[in-house]
N, C-alpha and C. Protein backbone atom coordinates (compact mmCIF):
# COMPACT_ATOMS: atom_id res chain seq x y z
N UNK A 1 0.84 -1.18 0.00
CA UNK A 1 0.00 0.00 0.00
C UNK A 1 0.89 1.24 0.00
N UNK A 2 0.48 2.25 -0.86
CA UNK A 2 1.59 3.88 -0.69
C UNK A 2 1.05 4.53 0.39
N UNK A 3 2.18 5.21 0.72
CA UNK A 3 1.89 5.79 1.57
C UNK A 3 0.25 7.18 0.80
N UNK A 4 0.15 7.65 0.24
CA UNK A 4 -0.87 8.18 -0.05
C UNK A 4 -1.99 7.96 0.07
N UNK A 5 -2.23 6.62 -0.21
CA UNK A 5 -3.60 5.50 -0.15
C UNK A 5 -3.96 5.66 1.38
N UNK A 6 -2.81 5.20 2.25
CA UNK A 6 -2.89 5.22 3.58
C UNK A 6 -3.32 6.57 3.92
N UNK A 7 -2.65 7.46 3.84
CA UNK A 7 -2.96 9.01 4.50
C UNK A 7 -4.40 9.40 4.08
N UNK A 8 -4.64 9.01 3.09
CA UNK A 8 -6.12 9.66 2.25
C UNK A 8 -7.19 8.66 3.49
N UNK A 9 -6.94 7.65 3.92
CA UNK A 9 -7.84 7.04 4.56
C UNK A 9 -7.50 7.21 6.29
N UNK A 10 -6.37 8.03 6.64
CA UNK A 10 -6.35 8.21 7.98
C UNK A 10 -6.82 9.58 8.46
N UNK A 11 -7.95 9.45 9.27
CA UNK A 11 -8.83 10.71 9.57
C UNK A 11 -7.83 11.98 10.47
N UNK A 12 -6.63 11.72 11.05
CA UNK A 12 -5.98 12.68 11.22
C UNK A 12 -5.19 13.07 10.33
N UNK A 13 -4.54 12.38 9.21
CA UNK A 13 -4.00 12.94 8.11
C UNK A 13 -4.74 13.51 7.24
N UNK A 14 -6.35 13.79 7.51
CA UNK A 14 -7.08 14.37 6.66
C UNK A 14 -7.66 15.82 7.53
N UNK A 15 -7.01 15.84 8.44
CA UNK A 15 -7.29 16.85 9.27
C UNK A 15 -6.38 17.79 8.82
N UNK A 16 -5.14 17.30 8.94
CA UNK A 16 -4.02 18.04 8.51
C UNK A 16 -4.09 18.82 7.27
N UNK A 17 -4.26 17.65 6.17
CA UNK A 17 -4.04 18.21 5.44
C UNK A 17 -5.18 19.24 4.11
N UNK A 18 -6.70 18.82 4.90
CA UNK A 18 -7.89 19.68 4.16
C UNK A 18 -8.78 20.30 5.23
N UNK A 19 -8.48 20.14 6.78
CA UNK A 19 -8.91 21.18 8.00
C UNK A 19 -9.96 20.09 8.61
N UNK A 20 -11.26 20.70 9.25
CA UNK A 20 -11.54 20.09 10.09
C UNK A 20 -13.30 19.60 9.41
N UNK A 21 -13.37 20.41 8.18
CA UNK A 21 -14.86 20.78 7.54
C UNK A 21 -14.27 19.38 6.47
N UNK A 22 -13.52 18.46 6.37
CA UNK A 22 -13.31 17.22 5.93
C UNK A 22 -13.08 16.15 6.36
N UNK A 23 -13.63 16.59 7.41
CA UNK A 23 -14.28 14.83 8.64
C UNK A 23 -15.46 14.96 8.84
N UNK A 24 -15.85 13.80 9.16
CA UNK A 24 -17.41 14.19 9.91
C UNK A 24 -17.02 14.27 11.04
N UNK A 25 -18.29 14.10 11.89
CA UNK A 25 -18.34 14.63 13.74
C UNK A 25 -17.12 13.45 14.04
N UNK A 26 -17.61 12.20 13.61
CA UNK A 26 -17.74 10.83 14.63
C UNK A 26 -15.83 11.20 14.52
N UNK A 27 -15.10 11.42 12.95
CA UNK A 27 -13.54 11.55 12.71
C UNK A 27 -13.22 12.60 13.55
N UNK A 28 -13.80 14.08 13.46
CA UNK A 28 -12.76 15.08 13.89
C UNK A 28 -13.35 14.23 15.98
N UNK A 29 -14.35 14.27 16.70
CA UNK A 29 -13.91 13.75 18.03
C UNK A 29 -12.58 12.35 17.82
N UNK A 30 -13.08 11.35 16.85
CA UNK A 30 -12.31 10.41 16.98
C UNK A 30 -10.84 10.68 16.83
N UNK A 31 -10.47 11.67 16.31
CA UNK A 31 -8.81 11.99 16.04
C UNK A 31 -8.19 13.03 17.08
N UNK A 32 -9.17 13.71 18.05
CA UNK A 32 -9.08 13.92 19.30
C UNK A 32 -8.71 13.63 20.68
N UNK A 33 -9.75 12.37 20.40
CA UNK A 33 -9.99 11.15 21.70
C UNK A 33 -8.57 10.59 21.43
N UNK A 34 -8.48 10.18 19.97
CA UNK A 34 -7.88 8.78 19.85
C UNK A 34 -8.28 7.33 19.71
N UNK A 35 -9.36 7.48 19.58
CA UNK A 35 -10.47 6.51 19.23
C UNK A 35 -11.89 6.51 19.21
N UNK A 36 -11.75 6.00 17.73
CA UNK A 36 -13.04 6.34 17.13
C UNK A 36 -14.71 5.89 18.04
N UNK A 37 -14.30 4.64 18.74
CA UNK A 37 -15.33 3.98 19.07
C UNK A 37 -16.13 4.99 20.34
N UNK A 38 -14.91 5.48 20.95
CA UNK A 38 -15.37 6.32 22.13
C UNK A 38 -16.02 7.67 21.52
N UNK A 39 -15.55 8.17 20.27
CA UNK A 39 -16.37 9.12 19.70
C UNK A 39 -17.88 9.12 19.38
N UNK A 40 -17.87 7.75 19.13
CA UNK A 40 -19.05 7.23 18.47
C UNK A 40 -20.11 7.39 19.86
N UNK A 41 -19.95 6.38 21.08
CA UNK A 41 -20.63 6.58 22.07
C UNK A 41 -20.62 7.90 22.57
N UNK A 42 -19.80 8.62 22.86
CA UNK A 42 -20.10 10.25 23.03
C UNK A 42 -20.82 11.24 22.36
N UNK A 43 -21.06 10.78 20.75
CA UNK A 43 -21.94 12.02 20.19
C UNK A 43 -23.27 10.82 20.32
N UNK A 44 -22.95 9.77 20.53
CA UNK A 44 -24.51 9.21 20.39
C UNK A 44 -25.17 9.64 22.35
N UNK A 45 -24.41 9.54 23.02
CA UNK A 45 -25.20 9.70 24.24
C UNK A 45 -25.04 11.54 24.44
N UNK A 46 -24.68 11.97 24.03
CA UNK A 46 -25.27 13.60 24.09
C UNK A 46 -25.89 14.36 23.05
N UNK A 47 -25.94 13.63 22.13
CA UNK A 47 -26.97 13.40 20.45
C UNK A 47 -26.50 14.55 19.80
N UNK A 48 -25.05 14.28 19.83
CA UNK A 48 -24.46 15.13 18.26
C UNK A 48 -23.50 16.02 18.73
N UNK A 49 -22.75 16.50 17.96
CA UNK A 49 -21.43 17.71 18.23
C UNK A 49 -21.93 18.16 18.86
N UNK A 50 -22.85 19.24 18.41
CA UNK A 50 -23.71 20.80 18.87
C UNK A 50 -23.54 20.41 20.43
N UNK A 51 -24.57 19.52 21.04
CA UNK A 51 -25.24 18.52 22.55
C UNK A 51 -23.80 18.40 22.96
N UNK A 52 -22.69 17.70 22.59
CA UNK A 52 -21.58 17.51 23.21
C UNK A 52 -20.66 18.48 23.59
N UNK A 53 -20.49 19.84 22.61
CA UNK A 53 -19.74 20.87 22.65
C UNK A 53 -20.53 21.65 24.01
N UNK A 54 -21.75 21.67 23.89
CA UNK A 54 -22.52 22.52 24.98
C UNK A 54 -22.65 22.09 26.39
N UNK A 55 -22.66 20.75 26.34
CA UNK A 55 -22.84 20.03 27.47
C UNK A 55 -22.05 20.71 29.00
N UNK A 56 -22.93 20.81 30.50
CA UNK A 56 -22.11 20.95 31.39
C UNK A 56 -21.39 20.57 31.90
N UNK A 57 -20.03 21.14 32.17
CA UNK A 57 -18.73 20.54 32.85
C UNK A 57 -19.33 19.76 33.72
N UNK A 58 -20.26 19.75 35.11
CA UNK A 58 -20.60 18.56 35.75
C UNK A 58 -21.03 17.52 35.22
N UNK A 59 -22.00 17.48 34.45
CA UNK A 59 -22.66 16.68 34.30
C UNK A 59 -21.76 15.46 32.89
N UNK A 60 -21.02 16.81 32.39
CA UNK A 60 -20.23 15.81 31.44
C UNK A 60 -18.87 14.89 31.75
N UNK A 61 -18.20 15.29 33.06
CA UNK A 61 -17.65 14.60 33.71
C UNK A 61 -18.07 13.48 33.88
N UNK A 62 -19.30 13.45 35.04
CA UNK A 62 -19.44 12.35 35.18
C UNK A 62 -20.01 11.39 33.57
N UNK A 63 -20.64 12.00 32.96
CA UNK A 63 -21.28 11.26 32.04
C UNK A 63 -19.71 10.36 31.12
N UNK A 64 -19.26 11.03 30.69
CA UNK A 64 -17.74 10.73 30.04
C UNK A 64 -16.82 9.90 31.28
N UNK A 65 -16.90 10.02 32.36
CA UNK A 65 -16.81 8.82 32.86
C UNK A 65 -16.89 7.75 33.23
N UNK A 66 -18.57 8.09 32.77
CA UNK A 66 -19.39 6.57 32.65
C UNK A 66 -18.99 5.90 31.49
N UNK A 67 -19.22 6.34 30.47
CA UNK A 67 -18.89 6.26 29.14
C UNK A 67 -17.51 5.37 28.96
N UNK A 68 -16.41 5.97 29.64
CA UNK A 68 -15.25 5.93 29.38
C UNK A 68 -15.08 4.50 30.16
N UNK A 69 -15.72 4.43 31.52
CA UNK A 69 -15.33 3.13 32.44
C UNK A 69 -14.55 4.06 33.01
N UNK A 70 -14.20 5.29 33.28
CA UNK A 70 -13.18 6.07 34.24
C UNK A 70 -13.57 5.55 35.81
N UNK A 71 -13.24 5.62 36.77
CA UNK A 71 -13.44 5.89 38.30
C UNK A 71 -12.95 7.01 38.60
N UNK A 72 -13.76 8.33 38.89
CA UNK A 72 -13.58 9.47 39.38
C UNK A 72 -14.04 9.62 40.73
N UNK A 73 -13.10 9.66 41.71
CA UNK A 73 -13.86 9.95 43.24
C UNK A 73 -13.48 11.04 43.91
């Protein structure tokens, strides 16, 4: 495989190199996080960017800790 093939299909090398309006939600959180799957459960349990970006620091703590399997005490 070239390296091109590869980069065109890795969602942070597509960050880089055409910004952030050439991912969807689930890529630009997933290249954030570091994994996609946890992106996926985060815009699905606060129902979308917009819900996740707005969300309250309390409540998203704990929620993203649930999410995550964190133990925060």
């Amino acid at each position: 495989m070239r390296l091109r093939e590869t980069s065109a299909q890795d969602p942070k090398s597509r960050l880089c190199a055409a910004g952030a309006a050439a991912l969807s939600d689930s890529e630009l959180v997933g290249a954030l996080l570091g994994n996609p799957g946890t992106a996926d459960r985060l815009l699905s349990r606060f129902g979308g960017l917009e819900y996740l970006a707005r969300a309250a620091l309390p409540g998203s703590v704990q929620n993203l800790s649930h999410i995550l399997g964190w133990v925060i005490g």
